[in-house]
N, C-alpha and C. Protein backbone atom coordinates (compact mmCIF):
# COMPACT_ATOMS: atom_id res chain seq x y z
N UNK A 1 35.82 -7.29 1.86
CA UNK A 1 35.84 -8.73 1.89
C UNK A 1 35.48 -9.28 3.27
N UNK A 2 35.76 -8.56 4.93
CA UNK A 2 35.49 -9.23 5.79
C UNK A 2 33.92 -8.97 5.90
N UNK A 3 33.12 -8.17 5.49
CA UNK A 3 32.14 -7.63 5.60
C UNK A 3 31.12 -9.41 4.73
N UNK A 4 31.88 -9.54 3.75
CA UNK A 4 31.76 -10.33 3.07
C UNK A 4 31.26 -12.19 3.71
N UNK A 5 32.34 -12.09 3.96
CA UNK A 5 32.89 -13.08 5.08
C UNK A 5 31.80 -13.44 6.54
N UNK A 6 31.92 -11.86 6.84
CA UNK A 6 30.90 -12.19 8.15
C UNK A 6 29.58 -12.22 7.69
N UNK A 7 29.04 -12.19 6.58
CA UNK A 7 27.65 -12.12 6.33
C UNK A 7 27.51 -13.60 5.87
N UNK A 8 28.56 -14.38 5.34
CA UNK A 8 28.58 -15.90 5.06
C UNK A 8 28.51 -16.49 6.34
N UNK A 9 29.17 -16.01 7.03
CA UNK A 9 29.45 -16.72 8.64
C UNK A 9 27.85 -16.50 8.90
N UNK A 10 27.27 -15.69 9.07
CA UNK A 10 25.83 -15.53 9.64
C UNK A 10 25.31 -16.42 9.42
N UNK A 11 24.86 -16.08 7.93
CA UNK A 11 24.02 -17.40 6.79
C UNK A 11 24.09 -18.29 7.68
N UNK A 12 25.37 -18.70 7.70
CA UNK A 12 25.64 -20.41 7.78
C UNK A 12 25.11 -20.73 9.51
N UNK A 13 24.90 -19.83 10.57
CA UNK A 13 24.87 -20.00 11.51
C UNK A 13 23.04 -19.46 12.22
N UNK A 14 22.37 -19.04 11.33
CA UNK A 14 21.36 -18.58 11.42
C UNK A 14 20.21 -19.94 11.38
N UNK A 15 19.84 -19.78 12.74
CA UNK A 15 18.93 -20.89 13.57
C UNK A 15 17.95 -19.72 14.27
N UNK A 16 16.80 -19.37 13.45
CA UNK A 16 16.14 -17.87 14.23
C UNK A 16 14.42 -18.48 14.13
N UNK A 17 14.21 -18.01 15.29
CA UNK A 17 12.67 -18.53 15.61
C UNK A 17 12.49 -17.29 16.01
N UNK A 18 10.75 -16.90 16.12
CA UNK A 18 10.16 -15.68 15.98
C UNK A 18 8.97 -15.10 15.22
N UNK A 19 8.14 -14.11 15.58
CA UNK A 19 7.10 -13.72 14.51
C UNK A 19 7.51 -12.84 13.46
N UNK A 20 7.00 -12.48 12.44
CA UNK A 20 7.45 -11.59 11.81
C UNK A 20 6.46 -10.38 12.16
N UNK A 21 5.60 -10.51 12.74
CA UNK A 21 4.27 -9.50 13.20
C UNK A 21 4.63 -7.83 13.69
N UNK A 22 4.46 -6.75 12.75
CA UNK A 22 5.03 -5.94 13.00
C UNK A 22 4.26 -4.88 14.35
N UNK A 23 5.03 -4.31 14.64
CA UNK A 23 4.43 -3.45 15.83
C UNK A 23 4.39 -1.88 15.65
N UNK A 24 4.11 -1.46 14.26
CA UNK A 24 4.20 -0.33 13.40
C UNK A 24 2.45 0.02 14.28
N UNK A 25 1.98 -0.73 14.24
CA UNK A 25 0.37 0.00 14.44
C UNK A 25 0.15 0.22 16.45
N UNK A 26 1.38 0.24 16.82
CA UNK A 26 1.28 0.28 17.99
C UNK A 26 1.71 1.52 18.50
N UNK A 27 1.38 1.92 19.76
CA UNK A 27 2.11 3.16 19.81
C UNK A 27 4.05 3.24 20.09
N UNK A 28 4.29 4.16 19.50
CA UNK A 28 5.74 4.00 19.74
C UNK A 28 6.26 4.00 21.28
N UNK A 29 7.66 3.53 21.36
CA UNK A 29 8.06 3.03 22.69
C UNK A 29 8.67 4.49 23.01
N UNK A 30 8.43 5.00 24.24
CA UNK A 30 8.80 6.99 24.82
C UNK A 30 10.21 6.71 24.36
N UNK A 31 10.67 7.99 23.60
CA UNK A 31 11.69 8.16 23.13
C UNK A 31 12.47 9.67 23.50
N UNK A 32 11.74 10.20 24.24
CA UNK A 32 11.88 11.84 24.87
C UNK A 32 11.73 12.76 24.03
N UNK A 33 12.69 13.29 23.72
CA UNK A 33 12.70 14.76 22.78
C UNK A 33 12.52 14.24 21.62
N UNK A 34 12.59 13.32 20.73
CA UNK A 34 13.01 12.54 19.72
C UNK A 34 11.85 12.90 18.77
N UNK A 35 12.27 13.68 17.54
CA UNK A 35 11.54 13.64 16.18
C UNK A 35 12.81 13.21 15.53
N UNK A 36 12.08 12.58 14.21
CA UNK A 36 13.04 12.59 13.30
C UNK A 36 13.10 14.14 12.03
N UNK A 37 14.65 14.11 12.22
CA UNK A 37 14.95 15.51 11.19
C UNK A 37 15.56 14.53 9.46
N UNK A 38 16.60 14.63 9.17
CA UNK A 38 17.34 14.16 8.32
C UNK A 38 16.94 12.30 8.16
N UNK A 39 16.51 11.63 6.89
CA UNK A 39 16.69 10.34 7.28
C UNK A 39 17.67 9.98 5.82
N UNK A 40 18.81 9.59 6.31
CA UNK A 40 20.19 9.86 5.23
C UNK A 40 20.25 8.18 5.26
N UNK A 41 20.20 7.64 3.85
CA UNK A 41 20.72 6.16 3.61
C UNK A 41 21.36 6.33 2.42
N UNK A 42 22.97 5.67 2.60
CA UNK A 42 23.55 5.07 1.88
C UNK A 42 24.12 3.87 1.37
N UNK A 43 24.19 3.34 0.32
CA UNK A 43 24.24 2.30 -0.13
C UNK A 43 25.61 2.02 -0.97
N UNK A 44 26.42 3.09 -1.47
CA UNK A 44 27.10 3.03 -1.96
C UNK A 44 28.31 2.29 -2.32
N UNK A 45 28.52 1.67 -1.06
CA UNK A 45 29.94 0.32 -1.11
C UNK A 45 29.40 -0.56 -0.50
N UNK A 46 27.96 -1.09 -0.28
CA UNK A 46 27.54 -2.44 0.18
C UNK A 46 27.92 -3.44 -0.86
N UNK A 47 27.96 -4.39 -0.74
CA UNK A 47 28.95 -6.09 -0.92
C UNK A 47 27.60 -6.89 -0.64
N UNK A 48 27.54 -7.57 -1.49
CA UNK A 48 26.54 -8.47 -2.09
C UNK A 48 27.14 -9.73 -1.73
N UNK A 49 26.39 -10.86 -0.98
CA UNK A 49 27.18 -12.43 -1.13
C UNK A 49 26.78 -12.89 -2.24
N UNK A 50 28.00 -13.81 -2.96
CA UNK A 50 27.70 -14.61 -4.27
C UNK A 50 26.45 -15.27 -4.11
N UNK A 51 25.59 -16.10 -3.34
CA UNK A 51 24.57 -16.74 -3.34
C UNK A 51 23.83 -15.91 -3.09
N UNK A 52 23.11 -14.93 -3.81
CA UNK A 52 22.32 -13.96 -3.28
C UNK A 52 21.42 -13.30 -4.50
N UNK A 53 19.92 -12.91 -4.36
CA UNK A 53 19.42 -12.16 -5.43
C UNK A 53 20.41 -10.55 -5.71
N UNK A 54 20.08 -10.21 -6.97
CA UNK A 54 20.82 -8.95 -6.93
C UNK A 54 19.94 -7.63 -6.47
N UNK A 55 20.43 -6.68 -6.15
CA UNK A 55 19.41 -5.84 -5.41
C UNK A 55 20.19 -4.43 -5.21
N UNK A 56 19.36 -3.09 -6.35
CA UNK A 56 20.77 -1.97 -6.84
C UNK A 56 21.08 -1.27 -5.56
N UNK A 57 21.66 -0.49 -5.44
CA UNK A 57 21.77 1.09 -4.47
C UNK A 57 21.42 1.83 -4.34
N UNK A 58 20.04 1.70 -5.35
CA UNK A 58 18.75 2.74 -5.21
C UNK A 58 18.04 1.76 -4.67
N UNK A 59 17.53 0.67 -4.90
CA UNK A 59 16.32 -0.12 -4.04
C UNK A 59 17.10 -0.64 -2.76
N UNK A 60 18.17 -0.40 -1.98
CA UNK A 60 18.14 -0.53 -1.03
C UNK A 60 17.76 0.95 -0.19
N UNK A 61 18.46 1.90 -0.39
CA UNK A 61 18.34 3.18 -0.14
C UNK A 61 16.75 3.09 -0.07
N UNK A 62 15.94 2.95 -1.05
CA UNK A 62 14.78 3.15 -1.11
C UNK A 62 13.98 2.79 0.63
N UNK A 63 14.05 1.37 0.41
CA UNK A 63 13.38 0.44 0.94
C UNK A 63 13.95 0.51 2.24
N UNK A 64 15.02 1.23 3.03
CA UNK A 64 15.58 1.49 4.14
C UNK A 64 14.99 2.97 4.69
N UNK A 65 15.03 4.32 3.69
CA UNK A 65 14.21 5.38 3.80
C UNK A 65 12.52 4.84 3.91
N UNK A 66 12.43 4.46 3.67
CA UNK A 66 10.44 4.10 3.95
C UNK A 66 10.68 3.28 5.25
N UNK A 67 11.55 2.15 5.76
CA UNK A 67 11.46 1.72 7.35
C UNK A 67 11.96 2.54 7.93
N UNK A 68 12.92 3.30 7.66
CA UNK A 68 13.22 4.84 8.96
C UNK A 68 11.95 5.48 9.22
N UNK A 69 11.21 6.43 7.96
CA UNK A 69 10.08 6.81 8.01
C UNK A 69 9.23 5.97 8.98
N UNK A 70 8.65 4.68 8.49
CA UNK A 70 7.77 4.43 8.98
C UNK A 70 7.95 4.51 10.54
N UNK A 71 9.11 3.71 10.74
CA UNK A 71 9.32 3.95 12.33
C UNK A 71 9.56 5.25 13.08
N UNK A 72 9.95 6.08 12.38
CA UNK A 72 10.54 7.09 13.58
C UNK A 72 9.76 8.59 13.12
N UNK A 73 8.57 7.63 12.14
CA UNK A 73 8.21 9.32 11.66
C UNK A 73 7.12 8.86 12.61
N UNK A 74 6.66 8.08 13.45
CA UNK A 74 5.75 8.35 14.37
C UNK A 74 5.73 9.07 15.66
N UNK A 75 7.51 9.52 16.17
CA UNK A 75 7.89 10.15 16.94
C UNK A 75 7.52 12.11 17.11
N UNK A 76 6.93 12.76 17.78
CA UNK A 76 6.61 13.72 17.68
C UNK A 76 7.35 14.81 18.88
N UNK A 77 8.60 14.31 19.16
CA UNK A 77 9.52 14.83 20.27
C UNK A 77 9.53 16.56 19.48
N UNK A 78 10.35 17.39 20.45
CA UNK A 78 10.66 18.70 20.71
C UNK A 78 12.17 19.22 19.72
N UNK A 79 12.54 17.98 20.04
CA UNK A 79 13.75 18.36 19.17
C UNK A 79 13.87 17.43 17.69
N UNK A 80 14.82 17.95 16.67
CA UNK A 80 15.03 16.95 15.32
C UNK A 80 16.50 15.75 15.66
N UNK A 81 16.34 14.51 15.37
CA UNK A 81 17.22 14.40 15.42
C UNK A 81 17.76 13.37 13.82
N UNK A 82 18.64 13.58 13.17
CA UNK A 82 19.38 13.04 12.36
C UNK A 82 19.51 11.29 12.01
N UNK A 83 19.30 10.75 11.36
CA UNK A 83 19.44 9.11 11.44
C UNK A 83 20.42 9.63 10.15
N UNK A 84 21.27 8.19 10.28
CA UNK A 84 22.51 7.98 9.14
C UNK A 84 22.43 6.80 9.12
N UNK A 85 22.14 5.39 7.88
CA UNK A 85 22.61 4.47 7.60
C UNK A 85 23.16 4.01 6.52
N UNK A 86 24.45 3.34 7.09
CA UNK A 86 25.07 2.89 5.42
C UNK A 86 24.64 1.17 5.26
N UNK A 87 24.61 0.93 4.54
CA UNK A 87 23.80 -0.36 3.69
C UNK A 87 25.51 -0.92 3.72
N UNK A 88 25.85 -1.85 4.58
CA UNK A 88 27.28 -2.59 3.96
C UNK A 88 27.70 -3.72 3.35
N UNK A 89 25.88 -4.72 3.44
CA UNK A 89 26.38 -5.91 3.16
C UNK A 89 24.46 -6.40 3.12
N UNK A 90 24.80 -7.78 2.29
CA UNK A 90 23.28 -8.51 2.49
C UNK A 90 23.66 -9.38 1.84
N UNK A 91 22.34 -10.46 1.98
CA UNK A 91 22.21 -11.42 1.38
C UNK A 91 20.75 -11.86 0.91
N UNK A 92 20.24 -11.95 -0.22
CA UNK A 92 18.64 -12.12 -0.41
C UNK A 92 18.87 -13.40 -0.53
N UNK A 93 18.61 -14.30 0.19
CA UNK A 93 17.82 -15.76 -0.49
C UNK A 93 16.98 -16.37 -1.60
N UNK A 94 18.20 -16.65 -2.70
CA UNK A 94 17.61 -16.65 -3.76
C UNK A 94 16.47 -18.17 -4.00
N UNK A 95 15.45 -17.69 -4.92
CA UNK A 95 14.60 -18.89 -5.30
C UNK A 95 15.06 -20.40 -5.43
N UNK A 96 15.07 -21.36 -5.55
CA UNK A 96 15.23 -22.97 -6.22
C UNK A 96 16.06 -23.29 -5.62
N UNK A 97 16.30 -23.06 -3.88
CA UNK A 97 17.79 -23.99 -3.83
C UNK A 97 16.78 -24.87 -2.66
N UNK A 98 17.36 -25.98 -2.81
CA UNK A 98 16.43 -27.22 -1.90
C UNK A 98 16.57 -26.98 -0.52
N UNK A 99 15.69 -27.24 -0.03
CA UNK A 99 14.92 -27.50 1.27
C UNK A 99 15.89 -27.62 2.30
N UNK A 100 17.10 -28.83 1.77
CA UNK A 100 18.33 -28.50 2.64
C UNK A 100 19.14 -27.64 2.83
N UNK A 101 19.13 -26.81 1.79
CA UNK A 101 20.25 -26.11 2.05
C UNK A 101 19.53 -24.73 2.68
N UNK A 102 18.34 -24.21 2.44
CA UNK A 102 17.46 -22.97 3.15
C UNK A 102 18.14 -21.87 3.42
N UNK A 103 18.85 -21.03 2.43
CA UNK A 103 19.65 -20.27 3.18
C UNK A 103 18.67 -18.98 3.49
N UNK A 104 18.96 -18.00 4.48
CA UNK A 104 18.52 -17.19 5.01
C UNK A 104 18.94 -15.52 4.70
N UNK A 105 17.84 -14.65 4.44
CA UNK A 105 17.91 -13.75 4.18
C UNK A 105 18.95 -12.57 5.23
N UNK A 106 20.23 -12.29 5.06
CA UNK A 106 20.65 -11.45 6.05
C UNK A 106 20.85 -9.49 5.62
N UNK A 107 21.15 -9.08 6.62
CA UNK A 107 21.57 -7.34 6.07
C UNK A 107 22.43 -7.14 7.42
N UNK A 108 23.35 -6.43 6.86
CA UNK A 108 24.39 -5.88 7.55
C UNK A 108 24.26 -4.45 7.71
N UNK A 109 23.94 -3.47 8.40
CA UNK A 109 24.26 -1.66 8.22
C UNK A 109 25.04 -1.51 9.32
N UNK A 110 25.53 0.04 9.19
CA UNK A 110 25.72 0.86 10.65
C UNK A 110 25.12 2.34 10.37
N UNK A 111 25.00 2.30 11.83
CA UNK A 111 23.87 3.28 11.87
C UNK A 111 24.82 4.64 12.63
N UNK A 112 24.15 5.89 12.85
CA UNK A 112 25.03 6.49 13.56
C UNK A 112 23.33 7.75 13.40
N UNK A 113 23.84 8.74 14.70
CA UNK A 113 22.69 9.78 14.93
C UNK A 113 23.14 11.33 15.37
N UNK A 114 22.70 11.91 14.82
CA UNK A 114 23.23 13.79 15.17
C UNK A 114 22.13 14.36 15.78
N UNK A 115 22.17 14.96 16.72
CA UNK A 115 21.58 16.06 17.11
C UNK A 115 21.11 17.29 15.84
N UNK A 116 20.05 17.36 15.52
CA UNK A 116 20.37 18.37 14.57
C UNK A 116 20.48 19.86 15.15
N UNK A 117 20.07 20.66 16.21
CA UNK A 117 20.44 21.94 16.22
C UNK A 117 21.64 21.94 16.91
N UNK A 118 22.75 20.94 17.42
CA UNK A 118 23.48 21.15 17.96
C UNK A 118 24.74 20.96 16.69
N UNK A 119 24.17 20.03 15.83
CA UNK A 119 25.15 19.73 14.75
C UNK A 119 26.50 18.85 15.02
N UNK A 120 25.72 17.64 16.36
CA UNK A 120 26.60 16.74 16.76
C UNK A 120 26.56 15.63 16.41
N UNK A 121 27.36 15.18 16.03
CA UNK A 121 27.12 12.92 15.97
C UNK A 121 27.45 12.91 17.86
N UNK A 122 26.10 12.06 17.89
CA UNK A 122 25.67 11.35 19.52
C UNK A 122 26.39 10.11 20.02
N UNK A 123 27.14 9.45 18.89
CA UNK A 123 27.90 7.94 19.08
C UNK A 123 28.90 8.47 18.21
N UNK A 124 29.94 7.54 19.50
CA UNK A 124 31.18 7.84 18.69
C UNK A 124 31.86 7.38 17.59
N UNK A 125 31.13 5.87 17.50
CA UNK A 125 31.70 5.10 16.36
C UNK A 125 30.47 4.75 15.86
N UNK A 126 30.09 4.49 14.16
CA UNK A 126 28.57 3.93 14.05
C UNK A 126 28.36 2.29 14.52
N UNK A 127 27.07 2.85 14.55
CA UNK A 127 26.67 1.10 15.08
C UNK A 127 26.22 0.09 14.40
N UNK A 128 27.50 -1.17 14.26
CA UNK A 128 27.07 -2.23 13.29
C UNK A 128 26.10 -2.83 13.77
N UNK A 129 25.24 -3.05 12.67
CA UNK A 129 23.98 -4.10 13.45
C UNK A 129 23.83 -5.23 11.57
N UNK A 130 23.56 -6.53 12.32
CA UNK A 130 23.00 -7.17 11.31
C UNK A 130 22.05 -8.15 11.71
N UNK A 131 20.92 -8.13 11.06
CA UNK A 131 19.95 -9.19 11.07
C UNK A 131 19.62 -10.08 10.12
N UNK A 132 18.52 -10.67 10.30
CA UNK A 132 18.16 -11.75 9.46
C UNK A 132 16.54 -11.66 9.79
N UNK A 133 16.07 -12.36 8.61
CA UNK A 133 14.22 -12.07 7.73
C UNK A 133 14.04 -13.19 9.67
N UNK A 134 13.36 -12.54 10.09
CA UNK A 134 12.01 -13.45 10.84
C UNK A 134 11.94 -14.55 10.63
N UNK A 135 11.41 -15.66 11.32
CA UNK A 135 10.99 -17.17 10.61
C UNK A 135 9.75 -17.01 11.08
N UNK A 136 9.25 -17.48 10.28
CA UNK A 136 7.61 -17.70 10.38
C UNK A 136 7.34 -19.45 9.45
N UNK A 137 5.72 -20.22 9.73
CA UNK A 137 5.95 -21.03 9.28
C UNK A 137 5.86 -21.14 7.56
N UNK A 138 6.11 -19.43 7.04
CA UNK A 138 6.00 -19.48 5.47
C UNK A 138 7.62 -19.38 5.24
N UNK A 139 8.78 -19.05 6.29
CA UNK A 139 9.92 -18.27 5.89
C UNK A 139 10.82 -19.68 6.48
N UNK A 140 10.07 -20.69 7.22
CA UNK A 140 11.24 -21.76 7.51
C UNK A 140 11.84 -22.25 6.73
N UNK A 141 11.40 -22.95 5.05
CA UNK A 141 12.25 -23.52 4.36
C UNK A 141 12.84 -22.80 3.19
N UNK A 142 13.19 -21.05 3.90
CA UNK A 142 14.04 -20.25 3.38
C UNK A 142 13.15 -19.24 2.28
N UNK A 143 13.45 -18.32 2.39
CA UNK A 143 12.44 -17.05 2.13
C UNK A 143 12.23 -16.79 0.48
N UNK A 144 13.67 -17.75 0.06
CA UNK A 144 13.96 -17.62 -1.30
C UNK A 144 12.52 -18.25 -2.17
N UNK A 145 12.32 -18.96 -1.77
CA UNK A 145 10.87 -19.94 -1.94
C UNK A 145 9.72 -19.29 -1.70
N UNK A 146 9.62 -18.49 -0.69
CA UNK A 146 8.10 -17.89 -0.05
C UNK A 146 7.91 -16.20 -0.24
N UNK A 147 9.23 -15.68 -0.65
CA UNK A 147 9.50 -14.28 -1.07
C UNK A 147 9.52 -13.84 -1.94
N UNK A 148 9.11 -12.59 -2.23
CA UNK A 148 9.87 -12.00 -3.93
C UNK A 148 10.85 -11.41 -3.02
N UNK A 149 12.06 -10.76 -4.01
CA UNK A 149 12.71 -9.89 -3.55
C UNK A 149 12.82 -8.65 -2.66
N UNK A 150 11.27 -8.10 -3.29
CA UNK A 150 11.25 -6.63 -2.81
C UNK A 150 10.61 -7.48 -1.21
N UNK A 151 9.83 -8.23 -0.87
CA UNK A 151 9.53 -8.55 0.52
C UNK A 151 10.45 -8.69 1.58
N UNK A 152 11.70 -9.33 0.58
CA UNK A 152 13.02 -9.48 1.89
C UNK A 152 13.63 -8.97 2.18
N UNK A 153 13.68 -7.32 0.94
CA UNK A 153 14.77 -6.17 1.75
C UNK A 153 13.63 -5.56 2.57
N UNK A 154 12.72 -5.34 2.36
CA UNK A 154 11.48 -4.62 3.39
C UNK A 154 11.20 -5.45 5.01
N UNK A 155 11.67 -6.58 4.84
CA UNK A 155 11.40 -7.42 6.18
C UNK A 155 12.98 -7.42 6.62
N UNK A 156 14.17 -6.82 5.83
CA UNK A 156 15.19 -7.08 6.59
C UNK A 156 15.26 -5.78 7.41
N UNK A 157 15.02 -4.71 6.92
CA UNK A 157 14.98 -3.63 6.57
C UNK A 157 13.90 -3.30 7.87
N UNK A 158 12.81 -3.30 8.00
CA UNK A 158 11.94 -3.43 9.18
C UNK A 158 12.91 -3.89 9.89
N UNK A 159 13.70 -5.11 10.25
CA UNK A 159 14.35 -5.82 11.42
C UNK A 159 15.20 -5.15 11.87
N UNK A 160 16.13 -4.39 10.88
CA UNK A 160 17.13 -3.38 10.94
C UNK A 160 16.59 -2.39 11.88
N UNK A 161 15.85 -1.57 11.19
CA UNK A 161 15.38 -0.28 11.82
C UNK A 161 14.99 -0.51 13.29
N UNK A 162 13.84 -1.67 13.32
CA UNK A 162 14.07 -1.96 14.78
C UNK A 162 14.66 -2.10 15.76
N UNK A 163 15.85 -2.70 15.51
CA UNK A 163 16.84 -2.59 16.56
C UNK A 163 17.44 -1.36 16.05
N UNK A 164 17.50 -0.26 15.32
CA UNK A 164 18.27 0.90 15.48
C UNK A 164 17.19 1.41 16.82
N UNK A 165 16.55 1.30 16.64
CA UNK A 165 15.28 1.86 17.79
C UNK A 165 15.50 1.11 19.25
N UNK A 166 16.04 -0.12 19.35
CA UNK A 166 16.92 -0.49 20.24
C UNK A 166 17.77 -0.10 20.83
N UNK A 167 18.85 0.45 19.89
CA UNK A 167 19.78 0.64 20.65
C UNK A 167 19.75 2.08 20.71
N UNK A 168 18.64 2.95 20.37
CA UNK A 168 18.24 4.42 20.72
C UNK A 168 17.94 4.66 22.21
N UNK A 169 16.91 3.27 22.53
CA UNK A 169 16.25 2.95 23.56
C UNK A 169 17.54 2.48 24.79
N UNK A 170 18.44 1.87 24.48
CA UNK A 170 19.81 1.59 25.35
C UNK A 170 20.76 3.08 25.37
N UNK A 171 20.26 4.25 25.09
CA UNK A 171 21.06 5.29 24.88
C UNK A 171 20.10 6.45 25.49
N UNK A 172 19.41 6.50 26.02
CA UNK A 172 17.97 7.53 26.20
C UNK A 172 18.52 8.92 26.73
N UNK A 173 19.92 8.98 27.04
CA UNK A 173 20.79 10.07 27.68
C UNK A 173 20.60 10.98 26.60
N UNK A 174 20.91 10.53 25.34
CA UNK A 174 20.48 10.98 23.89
C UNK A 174 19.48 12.07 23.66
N UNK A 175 18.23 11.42 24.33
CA UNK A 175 16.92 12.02 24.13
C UNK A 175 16.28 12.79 25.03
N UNK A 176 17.66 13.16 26.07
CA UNK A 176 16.44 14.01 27.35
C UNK A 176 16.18 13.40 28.42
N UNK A 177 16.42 12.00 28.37
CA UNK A 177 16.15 10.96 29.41
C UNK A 177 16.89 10.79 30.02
N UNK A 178 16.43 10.08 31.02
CA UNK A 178 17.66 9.51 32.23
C UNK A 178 18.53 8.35 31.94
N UNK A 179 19.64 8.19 32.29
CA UNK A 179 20.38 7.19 31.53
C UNK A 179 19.65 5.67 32.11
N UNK A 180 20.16 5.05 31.28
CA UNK A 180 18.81 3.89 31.35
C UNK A 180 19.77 3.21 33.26
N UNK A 181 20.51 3.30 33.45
CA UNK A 181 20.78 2.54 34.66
C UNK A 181 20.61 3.97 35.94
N UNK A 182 20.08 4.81 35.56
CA UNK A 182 20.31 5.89 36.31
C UNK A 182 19.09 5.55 37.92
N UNK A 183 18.42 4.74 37.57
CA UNK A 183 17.22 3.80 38.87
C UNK A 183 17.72 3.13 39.38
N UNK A 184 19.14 2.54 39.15
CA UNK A 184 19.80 1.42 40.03
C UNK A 184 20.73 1.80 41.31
N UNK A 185 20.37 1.78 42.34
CA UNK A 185 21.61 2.04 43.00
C UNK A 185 22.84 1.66 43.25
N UNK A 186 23.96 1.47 44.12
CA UNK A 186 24.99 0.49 43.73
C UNK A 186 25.18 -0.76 43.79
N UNK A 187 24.17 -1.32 44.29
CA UNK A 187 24.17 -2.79 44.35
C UNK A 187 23.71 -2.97 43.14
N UNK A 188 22.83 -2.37 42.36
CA UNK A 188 22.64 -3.05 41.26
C UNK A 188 20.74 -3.39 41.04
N UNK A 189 20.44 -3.60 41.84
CA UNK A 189 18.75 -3.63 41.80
C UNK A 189 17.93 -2.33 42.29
N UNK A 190 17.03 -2.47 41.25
CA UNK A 190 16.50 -1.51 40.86
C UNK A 190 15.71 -0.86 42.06
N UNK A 191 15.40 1.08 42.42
CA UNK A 191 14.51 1.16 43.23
C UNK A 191 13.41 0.18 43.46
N UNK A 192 13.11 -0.14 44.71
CA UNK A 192 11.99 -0.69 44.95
C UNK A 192 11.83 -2.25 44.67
N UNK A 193 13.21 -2.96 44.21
CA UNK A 193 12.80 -3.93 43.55
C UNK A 193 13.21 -5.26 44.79
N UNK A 194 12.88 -6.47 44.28
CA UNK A 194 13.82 -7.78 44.92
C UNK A 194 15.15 -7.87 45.44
């Protein structure tokens, strides 16, 4: 139910400007050792908001395994490493509701990552992340209108994965890398900098 709750709270507070323009055809951002091994999605106790298209536990699973893929199967690191997401919550923006009310497409997961030859989870607790569909000037007066279904778990779903790749990128100790503040000395600014 709070899962519930905070995905209404979003809705209602979601004021998001932005492209939806994906950066799949770009090269990926250095990730060190980083292939992907395992890409594990579950869906099993995600919570649906009442104002919402319906959408099963296989087409989320689905449509979350093809944005892991796409993103992290471009990685060609030394080592495998594990992705885990559970699907906990969403909201599709359903068709016919007026102009005023526009509600916005959200998704809730947590994510979590293993080492695979070491056979470790890398975070200690998984990581909640939730987003919301892009605005663009087709998605401003709510996606329910300018979307089918299958477009808004695939664009939430893209948004998702991205910031799992975020906060991979805030963790690089993970991958072989230097910890991301490991250039700062103790004052705080960076070698070489202002």
């Amino acid at each position: 139910m709070l899962i519930l709750r905070q995905v209404a709270f979003f809705i209602g507070l979601a004021v998001l400007a932005g492209c939806g323009a994906s950066d799949l055809e770009e090269p990926p951002v250095p990730l060190g050792n980083f292939a992907l091994g395992l890409n594990i999605v579950v869906a099993d106790n995600v919570q649906k908001v009442p104002i919402s298209r319906d959408a099963s536990v296989e087409e989320w699973e689905a449509v979350m395994k093809d944005a892991v893929s796409d993103r992290f199967g471009r990685y060609d690191g030394p080592k495998l490493y594990n992705i885990g997401i559970s699907i906990d919550g969403y909201a599709l923006a359903p068709p016919g509701i007026p102009v005023v009310a526009a509600p916005k497409s959200v998704l809730v997961i947590t994510a979590n990552v293993w080492d695979d030859a070491a056979e470790q989870k890398l975070n200690a607790e998984g990581h909640r992340i939730t987003v919301f569909e892009s605005l663009s000037g087709e998605t401003v007066i709510g996606t329910g209108l300018t979307r089918n279904k299958k477009e808004q778990m695939e664009a939430l779903s893209y948004n998702a994965v991205k910031r799992v790749e975020e906060w991979f990128l805030d963790n690089p100790e993970w991958f072989g890398l230097p910890p991301k503040d490991a250039s700062l000395p103790q004052g705080g600014q960076p070698v070489g900098g202002r």
